[in-house]
C-alpha atoms as a PDB file:
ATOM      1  CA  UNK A   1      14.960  26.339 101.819  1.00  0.00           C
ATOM      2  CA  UNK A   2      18.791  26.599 100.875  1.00  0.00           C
ATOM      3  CA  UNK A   3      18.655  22.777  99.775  1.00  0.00           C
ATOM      4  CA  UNK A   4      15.497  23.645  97.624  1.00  0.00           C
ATOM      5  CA  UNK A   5      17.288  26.610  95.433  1.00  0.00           C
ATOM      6  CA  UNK A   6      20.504  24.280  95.000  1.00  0.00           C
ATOM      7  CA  UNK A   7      18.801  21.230  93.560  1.00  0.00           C
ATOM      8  CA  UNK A   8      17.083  24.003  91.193  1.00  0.00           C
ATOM      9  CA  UNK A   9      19.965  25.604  90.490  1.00  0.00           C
ATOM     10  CA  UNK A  10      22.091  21.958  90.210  1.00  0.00           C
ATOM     11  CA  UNK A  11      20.125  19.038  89.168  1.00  0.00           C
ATOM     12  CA  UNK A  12      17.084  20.796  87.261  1.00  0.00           C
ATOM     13  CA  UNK A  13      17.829  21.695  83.081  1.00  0.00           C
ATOM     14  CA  UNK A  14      18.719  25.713  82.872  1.00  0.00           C
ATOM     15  CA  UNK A  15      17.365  26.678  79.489  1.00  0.00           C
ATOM     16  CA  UNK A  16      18.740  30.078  78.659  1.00  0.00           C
ATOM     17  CA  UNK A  17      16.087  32.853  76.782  1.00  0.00           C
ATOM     18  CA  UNK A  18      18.007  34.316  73.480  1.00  0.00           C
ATOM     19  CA  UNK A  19      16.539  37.358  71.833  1.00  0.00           C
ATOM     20  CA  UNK A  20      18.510  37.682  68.414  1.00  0.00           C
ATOM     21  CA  UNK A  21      18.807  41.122  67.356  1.00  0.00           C
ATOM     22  CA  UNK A  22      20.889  43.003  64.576  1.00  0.00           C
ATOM     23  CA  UNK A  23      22.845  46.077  65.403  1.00  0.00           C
ATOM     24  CA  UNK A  24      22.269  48.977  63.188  1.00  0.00           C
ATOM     25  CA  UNK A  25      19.108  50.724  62.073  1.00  0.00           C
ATOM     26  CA  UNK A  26      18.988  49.573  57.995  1.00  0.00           C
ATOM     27  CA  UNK A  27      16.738  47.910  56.588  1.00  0.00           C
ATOM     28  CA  UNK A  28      17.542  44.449  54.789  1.00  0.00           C
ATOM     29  CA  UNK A  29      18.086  45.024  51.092  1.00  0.00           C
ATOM     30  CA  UNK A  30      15.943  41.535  49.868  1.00  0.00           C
ATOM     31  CA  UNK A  31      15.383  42.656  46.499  1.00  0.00           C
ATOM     32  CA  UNK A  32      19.115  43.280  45.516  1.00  0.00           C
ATOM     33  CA  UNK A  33      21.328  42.094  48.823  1.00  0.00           C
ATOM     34  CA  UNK A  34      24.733  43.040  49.259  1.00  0.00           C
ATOM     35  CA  UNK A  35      27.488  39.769  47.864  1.00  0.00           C
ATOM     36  CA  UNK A  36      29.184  37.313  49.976  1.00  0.00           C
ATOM     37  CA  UNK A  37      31.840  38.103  51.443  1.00  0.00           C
ATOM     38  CA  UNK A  38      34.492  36.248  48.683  1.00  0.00           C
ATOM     39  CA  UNK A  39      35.620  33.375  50.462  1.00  0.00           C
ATOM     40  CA  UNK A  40      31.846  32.461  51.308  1.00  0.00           C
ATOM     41  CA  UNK A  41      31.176  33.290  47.449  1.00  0.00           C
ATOM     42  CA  UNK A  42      33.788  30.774  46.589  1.00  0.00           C
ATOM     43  CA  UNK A  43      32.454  28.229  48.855  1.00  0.00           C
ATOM     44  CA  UNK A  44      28.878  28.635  47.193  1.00  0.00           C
ATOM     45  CA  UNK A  45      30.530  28.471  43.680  1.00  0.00           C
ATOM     46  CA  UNK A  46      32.161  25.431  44.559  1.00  0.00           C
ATOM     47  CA  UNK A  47      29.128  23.353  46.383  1.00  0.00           C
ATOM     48  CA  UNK A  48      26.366  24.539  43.867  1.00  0.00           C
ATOM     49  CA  UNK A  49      25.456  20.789  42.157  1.00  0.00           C
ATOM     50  CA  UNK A  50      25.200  20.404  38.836  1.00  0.00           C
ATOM     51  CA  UNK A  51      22.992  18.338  37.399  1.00  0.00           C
ATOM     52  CA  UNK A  52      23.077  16.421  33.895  1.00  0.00           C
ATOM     53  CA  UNK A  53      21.031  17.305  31.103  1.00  0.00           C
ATOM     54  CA  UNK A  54      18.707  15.416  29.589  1.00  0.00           C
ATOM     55  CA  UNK A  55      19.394  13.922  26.133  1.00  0.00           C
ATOM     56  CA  UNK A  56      18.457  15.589  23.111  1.00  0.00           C
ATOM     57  CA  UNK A  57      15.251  14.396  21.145  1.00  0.00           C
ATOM     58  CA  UNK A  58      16.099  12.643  17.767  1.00  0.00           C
ATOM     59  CA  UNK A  59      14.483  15.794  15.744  1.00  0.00           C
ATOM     60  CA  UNK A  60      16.759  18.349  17.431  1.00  0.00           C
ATOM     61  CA  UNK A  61      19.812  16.153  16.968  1.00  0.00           C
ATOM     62  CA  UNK A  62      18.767  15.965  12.838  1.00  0.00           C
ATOM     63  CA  UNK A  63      17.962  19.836  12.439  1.00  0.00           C
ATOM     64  CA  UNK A  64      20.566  20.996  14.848  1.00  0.00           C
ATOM     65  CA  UNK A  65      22.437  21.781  12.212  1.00  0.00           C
ATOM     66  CA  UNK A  66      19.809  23.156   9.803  1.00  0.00           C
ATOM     67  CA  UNK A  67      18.603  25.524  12.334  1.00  0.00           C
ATOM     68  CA  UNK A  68      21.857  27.213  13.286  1.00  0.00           C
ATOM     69  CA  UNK A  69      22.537  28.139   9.440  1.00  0.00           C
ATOM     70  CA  UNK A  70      19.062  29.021   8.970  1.00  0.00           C
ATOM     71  CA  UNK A  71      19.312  32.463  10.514  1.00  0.00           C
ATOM     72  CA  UNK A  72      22.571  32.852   9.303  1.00  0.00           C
ATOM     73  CA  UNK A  73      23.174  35.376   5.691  1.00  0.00           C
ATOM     74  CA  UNK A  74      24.435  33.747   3.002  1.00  0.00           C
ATOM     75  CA  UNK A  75      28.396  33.715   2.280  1.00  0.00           C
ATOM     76  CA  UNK A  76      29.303  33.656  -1.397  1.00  0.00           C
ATOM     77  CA  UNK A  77      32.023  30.803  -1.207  1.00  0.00           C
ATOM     78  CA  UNK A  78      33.733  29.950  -4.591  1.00  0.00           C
ATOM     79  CA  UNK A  79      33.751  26.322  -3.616  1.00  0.00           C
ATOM     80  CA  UNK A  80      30.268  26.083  -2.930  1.00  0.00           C
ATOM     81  CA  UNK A  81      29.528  26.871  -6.648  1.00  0.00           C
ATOM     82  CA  UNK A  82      31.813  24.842  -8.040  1.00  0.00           C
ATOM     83  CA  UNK A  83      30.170  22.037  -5.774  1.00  0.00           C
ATOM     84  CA  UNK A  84      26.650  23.358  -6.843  1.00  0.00           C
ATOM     85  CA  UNK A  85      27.275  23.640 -10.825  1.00  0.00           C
ATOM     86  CA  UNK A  86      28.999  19.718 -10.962  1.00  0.00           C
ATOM     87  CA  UNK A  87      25.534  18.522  -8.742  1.00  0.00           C
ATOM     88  CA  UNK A  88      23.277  20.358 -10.721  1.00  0.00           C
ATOM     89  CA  UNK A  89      25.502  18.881 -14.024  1.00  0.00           C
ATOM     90  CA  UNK A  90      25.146  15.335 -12.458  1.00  0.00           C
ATOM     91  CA  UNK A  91      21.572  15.422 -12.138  1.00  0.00           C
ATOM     92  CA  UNK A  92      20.939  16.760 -15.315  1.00  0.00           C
ATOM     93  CA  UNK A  93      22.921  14.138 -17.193  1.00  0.00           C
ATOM     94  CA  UNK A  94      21.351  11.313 -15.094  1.00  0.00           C
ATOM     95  CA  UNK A  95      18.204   9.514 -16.235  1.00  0.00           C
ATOM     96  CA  UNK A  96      18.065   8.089 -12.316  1.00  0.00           C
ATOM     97  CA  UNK A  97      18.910  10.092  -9.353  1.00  0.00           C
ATOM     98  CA  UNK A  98      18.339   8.756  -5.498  1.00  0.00           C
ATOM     99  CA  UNK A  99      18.209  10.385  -1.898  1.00  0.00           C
ATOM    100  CA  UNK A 100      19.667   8.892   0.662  1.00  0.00           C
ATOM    101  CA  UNK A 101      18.945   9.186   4.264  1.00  0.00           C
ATOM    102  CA  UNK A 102      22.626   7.915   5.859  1.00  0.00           C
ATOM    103  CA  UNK A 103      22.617   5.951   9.204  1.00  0.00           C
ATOM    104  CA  UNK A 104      25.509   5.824  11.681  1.00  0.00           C
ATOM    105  CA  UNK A 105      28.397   4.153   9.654  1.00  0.00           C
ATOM    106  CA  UNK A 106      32.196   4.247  10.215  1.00  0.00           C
ATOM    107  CA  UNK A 107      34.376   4.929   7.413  1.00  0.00           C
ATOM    108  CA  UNK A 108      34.873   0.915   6.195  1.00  0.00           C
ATOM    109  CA  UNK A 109      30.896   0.075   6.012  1.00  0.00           C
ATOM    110  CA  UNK A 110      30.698   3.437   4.447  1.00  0.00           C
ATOM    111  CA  UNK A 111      33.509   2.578   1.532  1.00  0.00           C
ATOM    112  CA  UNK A 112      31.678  -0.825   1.139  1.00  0.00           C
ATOM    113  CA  UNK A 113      28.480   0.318   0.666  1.00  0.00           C
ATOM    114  CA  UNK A 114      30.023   3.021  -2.171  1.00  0.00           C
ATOM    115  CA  UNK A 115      31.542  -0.076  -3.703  1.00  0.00           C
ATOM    116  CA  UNK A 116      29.090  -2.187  -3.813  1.00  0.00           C
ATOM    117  CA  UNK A 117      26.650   0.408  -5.779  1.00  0.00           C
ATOM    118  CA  UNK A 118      29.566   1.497  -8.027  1.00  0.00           C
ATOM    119  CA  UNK A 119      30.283  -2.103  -9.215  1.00  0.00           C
ATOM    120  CA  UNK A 120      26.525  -1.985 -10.458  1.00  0.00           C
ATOM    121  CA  UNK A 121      27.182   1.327 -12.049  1.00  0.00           C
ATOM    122  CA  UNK A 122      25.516   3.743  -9.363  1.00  0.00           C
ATOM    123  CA  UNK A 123      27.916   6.511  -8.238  1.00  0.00           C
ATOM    124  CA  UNK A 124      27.484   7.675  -4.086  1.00  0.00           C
ATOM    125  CA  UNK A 125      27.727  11.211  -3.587  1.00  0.00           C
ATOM    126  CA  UNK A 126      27.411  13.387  -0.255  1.00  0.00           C
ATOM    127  CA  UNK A 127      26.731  17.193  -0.738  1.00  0.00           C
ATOM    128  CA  UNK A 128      26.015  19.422   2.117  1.00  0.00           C
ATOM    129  CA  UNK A 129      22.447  21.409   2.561  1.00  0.00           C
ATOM    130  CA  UNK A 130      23.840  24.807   1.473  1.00  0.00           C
ATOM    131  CA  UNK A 131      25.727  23.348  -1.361  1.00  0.00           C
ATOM    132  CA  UNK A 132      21.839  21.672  -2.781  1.00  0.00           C
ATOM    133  CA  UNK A 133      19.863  24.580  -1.974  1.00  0.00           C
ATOM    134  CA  UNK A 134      22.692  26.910  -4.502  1.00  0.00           C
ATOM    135  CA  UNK A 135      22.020  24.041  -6.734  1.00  0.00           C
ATOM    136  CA  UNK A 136      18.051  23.287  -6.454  1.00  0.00           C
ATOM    137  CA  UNK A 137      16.931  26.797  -5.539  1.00  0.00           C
ATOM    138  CA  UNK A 138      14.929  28.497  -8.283  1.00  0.00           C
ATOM    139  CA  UNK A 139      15.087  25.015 -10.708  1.00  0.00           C
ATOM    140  CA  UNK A 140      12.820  22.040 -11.513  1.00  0.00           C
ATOM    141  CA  UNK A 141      14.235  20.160  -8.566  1.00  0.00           C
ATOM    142  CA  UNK A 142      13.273  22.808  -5.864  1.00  0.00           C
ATOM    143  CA  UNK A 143      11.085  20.280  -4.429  1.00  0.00           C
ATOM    144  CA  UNK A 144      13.527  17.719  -3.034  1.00  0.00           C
ATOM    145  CA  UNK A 145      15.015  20.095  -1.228  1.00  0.00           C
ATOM    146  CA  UNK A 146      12.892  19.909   1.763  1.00  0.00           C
ATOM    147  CA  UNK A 147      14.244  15.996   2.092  1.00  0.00           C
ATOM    148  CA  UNK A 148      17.842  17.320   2.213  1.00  0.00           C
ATOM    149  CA  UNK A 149      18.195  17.845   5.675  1.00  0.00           C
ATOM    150  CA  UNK A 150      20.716  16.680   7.259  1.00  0.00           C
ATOM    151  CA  UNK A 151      23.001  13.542   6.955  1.00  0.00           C
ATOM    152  CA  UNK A 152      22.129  12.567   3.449  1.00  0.00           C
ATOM    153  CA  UNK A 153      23.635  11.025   0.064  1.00  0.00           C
ATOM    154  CA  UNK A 154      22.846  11.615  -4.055  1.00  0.00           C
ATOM    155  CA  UNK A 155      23.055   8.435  -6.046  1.00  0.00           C
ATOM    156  CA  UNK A 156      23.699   8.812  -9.487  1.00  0.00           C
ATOM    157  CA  UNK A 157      22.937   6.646 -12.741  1.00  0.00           C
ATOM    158  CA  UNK A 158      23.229   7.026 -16.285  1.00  0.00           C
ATOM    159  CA  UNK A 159      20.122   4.663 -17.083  1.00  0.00           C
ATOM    160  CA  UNK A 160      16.942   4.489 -15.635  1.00  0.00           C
ATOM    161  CA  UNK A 161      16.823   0.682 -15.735  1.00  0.00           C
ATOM    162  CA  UNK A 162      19.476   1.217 -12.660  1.00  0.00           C
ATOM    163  CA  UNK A 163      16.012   1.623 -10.398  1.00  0.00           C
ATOM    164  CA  UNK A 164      15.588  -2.170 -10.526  1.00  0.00           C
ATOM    165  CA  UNK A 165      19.173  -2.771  -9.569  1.00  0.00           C
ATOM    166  CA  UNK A 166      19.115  -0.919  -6.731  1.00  0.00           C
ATOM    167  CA  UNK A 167      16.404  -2.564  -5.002  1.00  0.00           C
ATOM    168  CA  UNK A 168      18.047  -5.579  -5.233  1.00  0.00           C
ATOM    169  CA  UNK A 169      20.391  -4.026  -3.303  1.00  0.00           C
ATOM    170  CA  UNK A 170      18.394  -2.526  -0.888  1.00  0.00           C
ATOM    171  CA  UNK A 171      19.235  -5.302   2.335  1.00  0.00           C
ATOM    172  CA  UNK A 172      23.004  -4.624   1.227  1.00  0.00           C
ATOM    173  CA  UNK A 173      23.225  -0.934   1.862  1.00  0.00           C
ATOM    174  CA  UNK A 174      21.646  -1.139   4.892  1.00  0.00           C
ATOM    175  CA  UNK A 175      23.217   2.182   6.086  1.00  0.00           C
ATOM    176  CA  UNK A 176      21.649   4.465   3.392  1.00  0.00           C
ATOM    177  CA  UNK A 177      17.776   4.512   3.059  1.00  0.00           C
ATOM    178  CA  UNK A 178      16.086   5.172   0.356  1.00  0.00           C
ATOM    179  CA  UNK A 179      13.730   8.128   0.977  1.00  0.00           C
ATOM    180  CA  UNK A 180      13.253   9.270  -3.314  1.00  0.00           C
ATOM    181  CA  UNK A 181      14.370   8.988  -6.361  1.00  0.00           C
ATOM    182  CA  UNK A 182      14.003  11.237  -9.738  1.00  0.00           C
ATOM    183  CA  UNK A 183      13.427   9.026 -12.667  1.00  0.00           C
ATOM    184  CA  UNK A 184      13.969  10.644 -15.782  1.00  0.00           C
ATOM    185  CA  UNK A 185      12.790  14.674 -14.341  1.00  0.00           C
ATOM    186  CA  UNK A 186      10.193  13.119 -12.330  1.00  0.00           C
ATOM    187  CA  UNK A 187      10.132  12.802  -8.628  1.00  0.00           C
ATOM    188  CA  UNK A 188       9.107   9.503  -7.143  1.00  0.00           C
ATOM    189  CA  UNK A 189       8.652   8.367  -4.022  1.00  0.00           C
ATOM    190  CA  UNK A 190       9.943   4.944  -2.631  1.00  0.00           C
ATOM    191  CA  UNK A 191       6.779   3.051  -3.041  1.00  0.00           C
ATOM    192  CA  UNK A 192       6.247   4.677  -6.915  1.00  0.00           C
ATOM    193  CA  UNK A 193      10.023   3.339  -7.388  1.00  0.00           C
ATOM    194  CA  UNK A 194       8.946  -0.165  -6.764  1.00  0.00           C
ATOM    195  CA  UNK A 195       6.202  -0.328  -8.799  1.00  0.00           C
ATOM    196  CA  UNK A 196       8.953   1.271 -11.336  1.00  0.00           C
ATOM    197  CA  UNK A 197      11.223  -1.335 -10.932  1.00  0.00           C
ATOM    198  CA  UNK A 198       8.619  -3.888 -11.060  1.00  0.00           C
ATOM    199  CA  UNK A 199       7.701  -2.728 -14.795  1.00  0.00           C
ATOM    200  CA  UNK A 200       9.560  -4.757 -17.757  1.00  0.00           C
ATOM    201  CA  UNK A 201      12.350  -3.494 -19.970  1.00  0.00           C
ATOM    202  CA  UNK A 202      11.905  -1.684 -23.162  1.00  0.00           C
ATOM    203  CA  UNK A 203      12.709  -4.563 -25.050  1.00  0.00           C
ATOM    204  CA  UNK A 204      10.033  -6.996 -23.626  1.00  0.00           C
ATOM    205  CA  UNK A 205       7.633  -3.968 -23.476  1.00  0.00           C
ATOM    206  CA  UNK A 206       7.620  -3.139 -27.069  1.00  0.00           C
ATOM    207  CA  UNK A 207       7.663  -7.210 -27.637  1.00  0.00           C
ATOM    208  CA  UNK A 208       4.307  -7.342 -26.010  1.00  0.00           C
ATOM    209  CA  UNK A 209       2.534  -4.460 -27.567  1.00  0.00           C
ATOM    210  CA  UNK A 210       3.589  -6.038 -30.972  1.00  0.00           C
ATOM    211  CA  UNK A 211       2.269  -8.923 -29.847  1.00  0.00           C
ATOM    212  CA  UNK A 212      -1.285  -6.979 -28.488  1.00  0.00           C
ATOM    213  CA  UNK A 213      -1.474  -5.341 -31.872  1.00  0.00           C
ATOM    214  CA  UNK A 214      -1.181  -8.481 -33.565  1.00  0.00           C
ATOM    215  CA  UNK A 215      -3.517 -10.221 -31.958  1.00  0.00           C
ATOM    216  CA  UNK A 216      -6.062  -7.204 -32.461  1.00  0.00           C
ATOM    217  CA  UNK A 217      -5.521  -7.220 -35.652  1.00  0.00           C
ATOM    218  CA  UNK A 218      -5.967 -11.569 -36.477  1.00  0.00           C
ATOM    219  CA  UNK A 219      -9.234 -11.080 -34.339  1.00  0.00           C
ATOM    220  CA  UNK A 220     -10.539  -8.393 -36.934  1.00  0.00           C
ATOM    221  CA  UNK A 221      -9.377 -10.416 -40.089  1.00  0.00           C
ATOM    222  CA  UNK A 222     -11.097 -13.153 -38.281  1.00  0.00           C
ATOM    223  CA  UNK A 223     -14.872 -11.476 -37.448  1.00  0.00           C
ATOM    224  CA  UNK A 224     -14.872 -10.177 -40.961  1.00  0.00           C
ATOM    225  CA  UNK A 225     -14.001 -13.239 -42.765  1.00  0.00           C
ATOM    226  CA  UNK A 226     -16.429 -15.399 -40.490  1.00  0.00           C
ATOM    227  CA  UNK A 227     -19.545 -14.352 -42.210  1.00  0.00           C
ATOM    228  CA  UNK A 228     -17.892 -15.393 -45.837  1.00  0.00           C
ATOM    229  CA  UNK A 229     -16.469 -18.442 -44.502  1.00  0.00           C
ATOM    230  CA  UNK A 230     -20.468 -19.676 -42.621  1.00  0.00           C
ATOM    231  CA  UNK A 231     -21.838 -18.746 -46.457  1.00  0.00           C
ATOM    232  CA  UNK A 232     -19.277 -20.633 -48.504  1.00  0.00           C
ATOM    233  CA  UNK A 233     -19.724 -23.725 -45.667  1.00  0.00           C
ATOM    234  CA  UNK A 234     -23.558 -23.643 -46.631  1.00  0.00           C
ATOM    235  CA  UNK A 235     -23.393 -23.047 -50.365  1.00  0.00           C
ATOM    236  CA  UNK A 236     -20.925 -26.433 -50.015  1.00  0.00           C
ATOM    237  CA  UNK A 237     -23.228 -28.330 -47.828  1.00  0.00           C
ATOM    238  CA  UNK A 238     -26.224 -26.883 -50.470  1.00  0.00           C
ATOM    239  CA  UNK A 239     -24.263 -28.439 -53.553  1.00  0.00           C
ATOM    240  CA  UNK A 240     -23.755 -31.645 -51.858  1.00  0.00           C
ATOM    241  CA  UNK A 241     -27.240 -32.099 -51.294  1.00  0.00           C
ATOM    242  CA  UNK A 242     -28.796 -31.186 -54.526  1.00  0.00           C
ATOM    243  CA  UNK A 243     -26.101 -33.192 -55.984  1.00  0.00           C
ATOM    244  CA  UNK A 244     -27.313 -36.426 -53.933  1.00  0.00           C
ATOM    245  CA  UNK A 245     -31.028 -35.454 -54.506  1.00  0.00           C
END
């Protein structure tokens, strides 16, 4: 019997019962619990992981900037007019003006793409959203404002045969795309400038309506003397005979 109760007590697994119980007769606060004690708060402030954030969409990245200032009440900065009033003076004095959409560019493509368009007589400008809505607000050229969003250039020429030139340059400015153009106070868009450019000069253009009046005009001499010219053939075919009769 004594063996028995030692090789329970020795050899067989003693598993112990545990009853856990909390002293005091509160409640537990779950809705708003009492804080860590601080060094445990540090510890959780220290382990919490952190994860990245996704990357922004390309339409938030190009109206990031339009949304922040569009909430925002306008600041009457003396710059900002002066800006506006030599724009609006630009555009006014231009028979061509483009919109550019600018692509990611450091500073040496940028200042050879300016180049290249100012040898052909095209001047690159970059104004700032506020600085065309002070200019275009209210005006004839309200409506391009909605393609002035963010990241963009103004082209400027003093003839309108300049359209032609600068789709020939199109694959050399790769960093600025063409999204409109004004053409002598009238808004195009890129396809309309093509067909634009595709027209002939003034020169050639009045050459060939001279030429389509002038033809008009020896085709009606033509059908009115025809019906003199068939009589005076048959009174001179009539002579001939009664002469050989």
């Amino acid at each position: 019997m004594t063996s028995n109760i030692l090789k329970r007590a020795i050899l067989l697994p003693w598993t112990p019962r545990v009853q856990i119980l909390r002293f005091g007769k509160t409640k537990v606060n779950i809705q708003r619990p009492h804080p860590p004690h601080p060094s445990k708060l540090m510890m959780l402030e220290v382990t919490k992981p952190k994860f990245p954030e996704p990357p922004p969409l390309i339409t938030e990245i190009c109206t990031k900037s339009s949304d922040k200032n569009y909430n925002k009440e306008e600041i009457d900065n003396p710059y900002e007019r002066i800006l506006a009033r030599e724009l609006m003076e630009s555009v006014e004095s231009s028979e061509f003006v483009c919109i550019f959409q600018d692509l990611f560019m450091n500073g040496e493509e940028r200042y050879n793409e300016f180049a290249i368009l100012k040898r052909k007589g095209i001047h690159l400008q970059t104004f700032g959203k506020q600085v065309a809505t002070r200019a275009f607000k209210g005006t004839k050229y309200e409506a391009i404002l909605p393609l002035m969003i963010y990241h963009n250039s103004i082209a400027f020429a003093e003839k309108s045969s300049a359209v032609k030139t600068l789709m020939s340059l199109k694959k050399k400015i790769r960093h600025h795309v063409l999204i409109a153009g004004i053409v002598e106070d009238r808004l195009m868009t890129v396809s309309q400038l093509e067909k634009y450019a595709a027209l002939p000069d003034l020169t050639m253009a009045r050459a060939q309506l001279v030429s389509v009046l002038n033809s008009a005009g020896g085709t009606l001499v033509s059908q009115l003397n025809t019906h003199q010219q068939n009589f005076v053939s048959n009174l001179e075919s009539r002579m001939e005979q009664l002469k050989s009769g």
